[in-house]
N, C-alpha and C. Protein backbone atom coordinates (compact mmCIF):
# COMPACT_ATOMS: atom_id res chain seq x y z
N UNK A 1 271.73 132.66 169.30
CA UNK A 1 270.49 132.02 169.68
C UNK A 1 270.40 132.00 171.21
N UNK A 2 269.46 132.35 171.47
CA UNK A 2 269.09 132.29 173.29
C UNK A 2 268.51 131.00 173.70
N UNK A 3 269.43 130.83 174.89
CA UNK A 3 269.13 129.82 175.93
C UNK A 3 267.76 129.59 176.61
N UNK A 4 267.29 130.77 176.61
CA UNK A 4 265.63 131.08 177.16
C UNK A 4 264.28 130.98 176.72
N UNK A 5 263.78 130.30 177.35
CA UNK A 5 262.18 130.04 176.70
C UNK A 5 261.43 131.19 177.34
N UNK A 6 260.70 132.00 176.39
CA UNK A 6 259.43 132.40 177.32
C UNK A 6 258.58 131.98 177.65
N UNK A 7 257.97 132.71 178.62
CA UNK A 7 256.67 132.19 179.02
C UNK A 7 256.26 133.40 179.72
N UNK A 8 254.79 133.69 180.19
CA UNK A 8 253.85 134.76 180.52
C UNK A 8 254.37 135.90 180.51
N UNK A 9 253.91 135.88 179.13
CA UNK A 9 254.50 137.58 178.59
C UNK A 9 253.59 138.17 178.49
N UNK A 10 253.38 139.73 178.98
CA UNK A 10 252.41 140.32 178.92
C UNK A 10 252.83 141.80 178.06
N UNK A 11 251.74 141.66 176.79
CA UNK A 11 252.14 142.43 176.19
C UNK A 11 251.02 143.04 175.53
N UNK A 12 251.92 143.02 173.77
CA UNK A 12 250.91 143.34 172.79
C UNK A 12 250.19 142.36 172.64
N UNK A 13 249.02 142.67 171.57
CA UNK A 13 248.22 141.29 171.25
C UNK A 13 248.66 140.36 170.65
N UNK A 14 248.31 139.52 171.03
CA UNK A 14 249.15 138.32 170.63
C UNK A 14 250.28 137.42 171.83
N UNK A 15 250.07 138.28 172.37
CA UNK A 15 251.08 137.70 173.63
C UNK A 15 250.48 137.05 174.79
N UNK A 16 250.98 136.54 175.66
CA UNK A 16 249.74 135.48 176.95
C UNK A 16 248.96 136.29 177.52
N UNK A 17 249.18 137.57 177.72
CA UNK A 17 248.96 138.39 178.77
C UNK A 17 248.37 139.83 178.33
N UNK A 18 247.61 140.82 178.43
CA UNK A 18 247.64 142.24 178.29
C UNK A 18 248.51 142.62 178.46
N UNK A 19 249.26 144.02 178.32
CA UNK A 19 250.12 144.75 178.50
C UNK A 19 249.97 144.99 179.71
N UNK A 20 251.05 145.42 180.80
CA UNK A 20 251.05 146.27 181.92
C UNK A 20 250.31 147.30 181.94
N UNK A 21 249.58 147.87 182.77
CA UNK A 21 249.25 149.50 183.07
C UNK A 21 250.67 150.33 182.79
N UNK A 22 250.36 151.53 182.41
CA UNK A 22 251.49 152.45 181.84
C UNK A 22 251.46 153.27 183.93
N UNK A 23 252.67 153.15 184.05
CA UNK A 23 253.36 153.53 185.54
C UNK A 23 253.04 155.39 185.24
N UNK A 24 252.23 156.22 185.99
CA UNK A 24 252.02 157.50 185.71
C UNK A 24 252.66 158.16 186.84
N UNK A 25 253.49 157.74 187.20
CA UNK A 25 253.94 159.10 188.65
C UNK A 25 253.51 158.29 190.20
N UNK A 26 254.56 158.24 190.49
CA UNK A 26 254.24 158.03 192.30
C UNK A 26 252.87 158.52 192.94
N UNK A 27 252.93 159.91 192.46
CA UNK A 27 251.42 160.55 192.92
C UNK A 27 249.83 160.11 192.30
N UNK A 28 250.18 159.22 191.14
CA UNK A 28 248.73 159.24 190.87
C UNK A 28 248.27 157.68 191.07
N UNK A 29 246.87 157.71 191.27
CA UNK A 29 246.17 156.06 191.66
C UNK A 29 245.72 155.84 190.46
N UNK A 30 246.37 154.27 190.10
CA UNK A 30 245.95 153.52 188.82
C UNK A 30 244.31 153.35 188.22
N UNK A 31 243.57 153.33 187.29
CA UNK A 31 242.56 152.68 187.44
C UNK A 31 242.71 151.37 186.56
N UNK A 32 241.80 150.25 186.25
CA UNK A 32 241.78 149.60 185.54
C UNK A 32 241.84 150.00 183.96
N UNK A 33 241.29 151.05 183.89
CA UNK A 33 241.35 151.96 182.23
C UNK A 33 242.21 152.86 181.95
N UNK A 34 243.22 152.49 182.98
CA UNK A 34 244.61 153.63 182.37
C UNK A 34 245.30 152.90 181.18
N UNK A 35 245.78 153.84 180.13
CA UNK A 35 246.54 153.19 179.36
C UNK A 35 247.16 151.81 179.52
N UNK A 36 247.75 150.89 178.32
CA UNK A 36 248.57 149.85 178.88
C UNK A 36 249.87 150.25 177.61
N UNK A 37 250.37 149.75 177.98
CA UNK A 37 251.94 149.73 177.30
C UNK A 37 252.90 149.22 177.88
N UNK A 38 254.48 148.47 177.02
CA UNK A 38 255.05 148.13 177.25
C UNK A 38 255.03 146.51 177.56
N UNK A 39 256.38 146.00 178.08
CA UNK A 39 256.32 144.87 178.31
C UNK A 39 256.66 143.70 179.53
N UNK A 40 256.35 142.65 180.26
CA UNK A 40 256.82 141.87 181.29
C UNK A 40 257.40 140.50 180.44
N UNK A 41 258.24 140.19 180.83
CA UNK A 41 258.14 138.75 179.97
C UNK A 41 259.38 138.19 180.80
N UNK A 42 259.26 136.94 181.17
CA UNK A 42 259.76 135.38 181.83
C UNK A 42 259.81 134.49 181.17
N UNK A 43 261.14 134.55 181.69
CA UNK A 43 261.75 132.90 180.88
C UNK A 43 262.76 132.21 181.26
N UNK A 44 262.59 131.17 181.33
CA UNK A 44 263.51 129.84 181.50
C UNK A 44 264.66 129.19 180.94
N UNK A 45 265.39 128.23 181.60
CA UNK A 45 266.33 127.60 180.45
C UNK A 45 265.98 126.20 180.98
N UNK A 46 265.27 125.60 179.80
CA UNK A 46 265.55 123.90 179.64
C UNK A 46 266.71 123.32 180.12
N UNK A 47 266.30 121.89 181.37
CA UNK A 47 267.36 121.01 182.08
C UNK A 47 268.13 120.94 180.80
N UNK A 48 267.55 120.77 179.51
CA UNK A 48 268.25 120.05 178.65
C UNK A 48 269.82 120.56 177.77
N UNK A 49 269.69 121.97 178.56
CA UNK A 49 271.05 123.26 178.16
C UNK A 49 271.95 122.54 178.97
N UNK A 50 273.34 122.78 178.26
CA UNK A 50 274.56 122.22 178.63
C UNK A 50 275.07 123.71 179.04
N UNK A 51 276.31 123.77 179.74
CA UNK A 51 277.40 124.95 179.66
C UNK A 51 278.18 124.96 178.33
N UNK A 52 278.49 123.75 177.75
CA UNK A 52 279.23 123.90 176.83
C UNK A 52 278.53 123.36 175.30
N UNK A 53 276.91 123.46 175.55
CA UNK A 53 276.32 123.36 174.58
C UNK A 53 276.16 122.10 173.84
N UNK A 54 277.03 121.16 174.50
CA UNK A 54 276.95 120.30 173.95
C UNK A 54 276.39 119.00 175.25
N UNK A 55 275.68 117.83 174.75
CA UNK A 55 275.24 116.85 175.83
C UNK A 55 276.67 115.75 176.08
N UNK A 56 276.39 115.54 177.23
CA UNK A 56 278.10 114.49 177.62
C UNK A 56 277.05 113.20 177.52
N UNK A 57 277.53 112.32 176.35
CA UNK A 57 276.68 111.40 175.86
C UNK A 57 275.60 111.10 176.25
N UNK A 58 274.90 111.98 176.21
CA UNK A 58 273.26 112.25 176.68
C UNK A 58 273.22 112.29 177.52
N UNK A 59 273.93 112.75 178.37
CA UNK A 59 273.19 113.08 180.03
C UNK A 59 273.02 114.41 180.12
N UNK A 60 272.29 114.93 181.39
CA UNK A 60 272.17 116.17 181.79
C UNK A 60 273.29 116.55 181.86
N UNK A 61 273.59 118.30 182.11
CA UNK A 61 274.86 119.00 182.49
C UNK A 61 275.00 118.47 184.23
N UNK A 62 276.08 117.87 184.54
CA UNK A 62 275.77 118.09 186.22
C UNK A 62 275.79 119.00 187.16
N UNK A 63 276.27 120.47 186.53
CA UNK A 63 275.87 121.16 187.15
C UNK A 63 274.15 121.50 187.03
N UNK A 64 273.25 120.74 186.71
CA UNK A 64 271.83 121.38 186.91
C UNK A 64 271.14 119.75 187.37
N UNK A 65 270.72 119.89 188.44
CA UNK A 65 270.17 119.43 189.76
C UNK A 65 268.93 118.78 188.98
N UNK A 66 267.91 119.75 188.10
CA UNK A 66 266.67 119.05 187.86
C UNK A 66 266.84 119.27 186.47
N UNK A 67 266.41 117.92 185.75
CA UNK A 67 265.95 117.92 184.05
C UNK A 67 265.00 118.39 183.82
N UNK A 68 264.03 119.49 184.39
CA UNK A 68 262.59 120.16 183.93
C UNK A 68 263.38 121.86 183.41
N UNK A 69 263.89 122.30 184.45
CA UNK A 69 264.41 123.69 184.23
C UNK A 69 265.86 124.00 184.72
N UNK A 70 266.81 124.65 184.72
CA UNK A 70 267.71 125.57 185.32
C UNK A 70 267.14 126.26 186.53
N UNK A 71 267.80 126.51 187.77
CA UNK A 71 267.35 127.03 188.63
C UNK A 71 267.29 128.66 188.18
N UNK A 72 267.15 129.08 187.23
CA UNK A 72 267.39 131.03 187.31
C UNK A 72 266.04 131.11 186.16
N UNK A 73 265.60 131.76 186.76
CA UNK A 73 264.46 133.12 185.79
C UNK A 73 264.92 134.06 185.37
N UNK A 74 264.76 134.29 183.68
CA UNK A 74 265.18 135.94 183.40
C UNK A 74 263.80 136.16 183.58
N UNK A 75 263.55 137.57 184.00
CA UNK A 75 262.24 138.81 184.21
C UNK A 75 263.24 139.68 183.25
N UNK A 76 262.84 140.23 182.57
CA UNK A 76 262.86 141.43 181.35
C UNK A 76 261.42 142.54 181.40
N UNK A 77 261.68 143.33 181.42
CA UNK A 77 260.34 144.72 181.61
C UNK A 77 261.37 145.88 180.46
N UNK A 78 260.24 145.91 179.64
CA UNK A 78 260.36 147.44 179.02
C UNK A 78 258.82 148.23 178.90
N UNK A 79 259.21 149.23 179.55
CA UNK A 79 258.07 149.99 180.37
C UNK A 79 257.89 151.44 179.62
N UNK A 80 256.56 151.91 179.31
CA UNK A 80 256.54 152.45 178.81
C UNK A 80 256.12 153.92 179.80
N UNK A 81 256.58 155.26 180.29
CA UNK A 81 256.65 156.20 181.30
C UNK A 81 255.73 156.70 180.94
N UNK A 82 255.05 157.59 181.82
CA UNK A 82 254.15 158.41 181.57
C UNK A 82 253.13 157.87 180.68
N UNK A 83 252.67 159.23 179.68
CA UNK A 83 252.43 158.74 178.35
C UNK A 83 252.86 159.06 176.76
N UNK A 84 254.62 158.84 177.24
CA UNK A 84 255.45 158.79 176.15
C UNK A 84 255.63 157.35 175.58
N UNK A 85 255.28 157.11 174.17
CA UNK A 85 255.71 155.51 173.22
C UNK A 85 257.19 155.77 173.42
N UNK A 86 257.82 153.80 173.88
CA UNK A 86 258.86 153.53 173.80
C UNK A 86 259.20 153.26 172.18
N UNK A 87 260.07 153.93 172.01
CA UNK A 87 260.85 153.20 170.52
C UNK A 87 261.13 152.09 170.56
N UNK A 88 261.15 151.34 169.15
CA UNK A 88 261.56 150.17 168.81
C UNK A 88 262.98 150.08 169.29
N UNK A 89 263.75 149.17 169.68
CA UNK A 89 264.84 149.30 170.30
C UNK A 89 265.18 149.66 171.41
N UNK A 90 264.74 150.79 172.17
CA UNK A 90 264.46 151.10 173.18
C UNK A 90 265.27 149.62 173.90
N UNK A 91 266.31 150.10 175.12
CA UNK A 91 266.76 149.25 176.36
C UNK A 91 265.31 148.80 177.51
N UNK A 92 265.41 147.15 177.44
CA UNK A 92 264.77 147.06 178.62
C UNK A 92 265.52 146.53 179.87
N UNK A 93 265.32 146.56 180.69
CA UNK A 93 265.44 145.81 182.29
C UNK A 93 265.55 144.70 182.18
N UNK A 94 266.64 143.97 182.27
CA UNK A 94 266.20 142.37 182.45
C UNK A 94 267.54 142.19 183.86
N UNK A 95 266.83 141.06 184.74
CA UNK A 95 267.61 140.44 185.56
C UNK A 95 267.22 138.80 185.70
N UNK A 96 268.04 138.47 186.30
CA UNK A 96 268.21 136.90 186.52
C UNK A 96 268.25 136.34 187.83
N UNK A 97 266.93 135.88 188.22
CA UNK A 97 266.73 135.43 189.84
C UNK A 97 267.35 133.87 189.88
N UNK A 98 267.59 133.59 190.81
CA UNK A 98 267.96 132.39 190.99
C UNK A 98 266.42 131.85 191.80
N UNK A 99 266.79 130.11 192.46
CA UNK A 99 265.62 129.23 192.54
C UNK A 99 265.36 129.99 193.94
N UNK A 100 265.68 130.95 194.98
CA UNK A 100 265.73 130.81 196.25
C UNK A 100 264.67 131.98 196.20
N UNK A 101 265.29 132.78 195.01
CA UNK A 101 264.89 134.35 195.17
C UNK A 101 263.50 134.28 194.71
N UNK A 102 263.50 133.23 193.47
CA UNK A 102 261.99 133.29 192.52
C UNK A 102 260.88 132.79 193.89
N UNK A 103 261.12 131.52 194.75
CA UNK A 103 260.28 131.25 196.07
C UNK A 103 260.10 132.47 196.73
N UNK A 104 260.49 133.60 197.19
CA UNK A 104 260.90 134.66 197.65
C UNK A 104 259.77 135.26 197.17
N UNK A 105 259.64 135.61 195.88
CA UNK A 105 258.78 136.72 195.02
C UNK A 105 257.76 135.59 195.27
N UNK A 106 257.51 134.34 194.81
CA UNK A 106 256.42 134.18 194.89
C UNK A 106 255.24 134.18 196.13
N UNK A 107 256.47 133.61 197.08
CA UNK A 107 255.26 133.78 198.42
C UNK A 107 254.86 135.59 199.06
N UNK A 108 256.07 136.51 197.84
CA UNK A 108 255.54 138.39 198.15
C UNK A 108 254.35 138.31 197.43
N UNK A 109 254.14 137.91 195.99
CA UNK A 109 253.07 137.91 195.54
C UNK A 109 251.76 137.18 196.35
N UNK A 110 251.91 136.34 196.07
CA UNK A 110 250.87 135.28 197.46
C UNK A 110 250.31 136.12 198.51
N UNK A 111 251.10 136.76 199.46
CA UNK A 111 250.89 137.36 200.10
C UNK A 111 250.17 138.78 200.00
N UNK A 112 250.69 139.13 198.89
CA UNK A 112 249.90 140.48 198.43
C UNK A 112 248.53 140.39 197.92
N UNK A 113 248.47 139.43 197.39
CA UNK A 113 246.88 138.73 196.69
C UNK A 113 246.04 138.25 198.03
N UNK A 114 246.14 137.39 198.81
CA UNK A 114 245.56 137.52 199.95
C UNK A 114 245.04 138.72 200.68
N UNK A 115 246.08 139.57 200.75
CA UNK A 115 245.96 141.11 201.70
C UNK A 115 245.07 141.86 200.39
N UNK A 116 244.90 141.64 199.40
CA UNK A 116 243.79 141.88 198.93
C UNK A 116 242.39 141.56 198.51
N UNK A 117 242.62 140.27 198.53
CA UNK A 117 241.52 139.08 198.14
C UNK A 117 240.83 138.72 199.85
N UNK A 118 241.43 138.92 200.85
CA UNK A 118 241.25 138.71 201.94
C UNK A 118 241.81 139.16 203.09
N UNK A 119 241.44 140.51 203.25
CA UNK A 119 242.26 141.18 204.59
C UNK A 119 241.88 140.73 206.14
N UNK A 120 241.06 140.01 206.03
CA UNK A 120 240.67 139.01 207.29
C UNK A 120 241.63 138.37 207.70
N UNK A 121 241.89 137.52 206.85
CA UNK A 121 242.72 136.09 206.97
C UNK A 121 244.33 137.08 206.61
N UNK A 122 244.69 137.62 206.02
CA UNK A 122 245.53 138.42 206.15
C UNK A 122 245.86 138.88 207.08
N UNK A 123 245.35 139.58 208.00
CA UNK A 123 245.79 140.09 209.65
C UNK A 123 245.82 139.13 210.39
N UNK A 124 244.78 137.99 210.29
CA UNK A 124 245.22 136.72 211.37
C UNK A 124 246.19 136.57 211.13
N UNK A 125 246.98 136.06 209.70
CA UNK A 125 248.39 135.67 209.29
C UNK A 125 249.81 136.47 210.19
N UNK A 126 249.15 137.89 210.07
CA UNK A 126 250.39 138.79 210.73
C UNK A 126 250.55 139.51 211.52
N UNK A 127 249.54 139.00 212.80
CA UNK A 127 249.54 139.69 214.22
C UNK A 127 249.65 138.54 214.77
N UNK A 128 250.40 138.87 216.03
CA UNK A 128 250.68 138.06 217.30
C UNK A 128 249.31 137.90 217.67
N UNK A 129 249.24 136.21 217.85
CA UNK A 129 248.13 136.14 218.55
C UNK A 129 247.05 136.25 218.35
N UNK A 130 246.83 136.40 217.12
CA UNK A 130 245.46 136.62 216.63
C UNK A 130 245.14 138.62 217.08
N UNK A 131 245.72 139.47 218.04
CA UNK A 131 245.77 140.28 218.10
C UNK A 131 245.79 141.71 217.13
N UNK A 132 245.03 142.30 216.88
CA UNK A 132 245.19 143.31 215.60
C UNK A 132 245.41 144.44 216.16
């Protein structure tokens, strides 16, 4: 049984999210109507997980700081290439960020959504001086 909750999985139907765009080659530009396939999916572990699975007469584990979550994110991606179907089974990607790294990605994302949502305020952000 897994330690991990999901959450914003983007997939098949039925899942929080659409599927990813299918990744076609370094050389080609995405559109919104390119295929989708494959999968993203995040997840957590409840303050309420012990190391040894068990609660020390109801308290938290002390190694975990906050009773909402564990400081680590699994990200898992199984991606579907080109436009070849992944098999059932098929290996995906998964890694495990910690609390420092997930702040990290989020203010890359942040940042990337701005520089698109607003390349104005975007260059003020990252020139000296207001200077472009």
């Amino acid at each position: 049984m897994s330690i991990y909750c999901s959450f914003g999985l983007f997939g098949d139907d039925g899942d929080d999210y659409p599927a990813p765009l299918i990744y076609r080659q370094s050389h080609v530009l995405p559109t919104v109507d390119d295929p989708r396939g494959g999968t993203l999916d995040l997840a957590y572990i409840p303050g309420f997980i012990t190391r040894d699975g068990r609660d020390v007469d109801g308290e938290l584990d002390p190694d975990c700081e906050n009773d909402g979550v564990w400081p680590f994110l699994r990200v898992s991606l199984r991606a579907e290439q080109g436009l070849a179907m992944v098999e059932a089974g098929e290996p995906e990607d998964t890694v495990v960020l910690d609390r420092d790294q997930v702040a990290t990605l989020r203010d890359e994302l942040t940042d990337w959504l701005l520089r698109h949502d607003d390349l104005d305020t975007w260059l003020d952000q990252h020139t000296t001086g207001g200077e472009r």
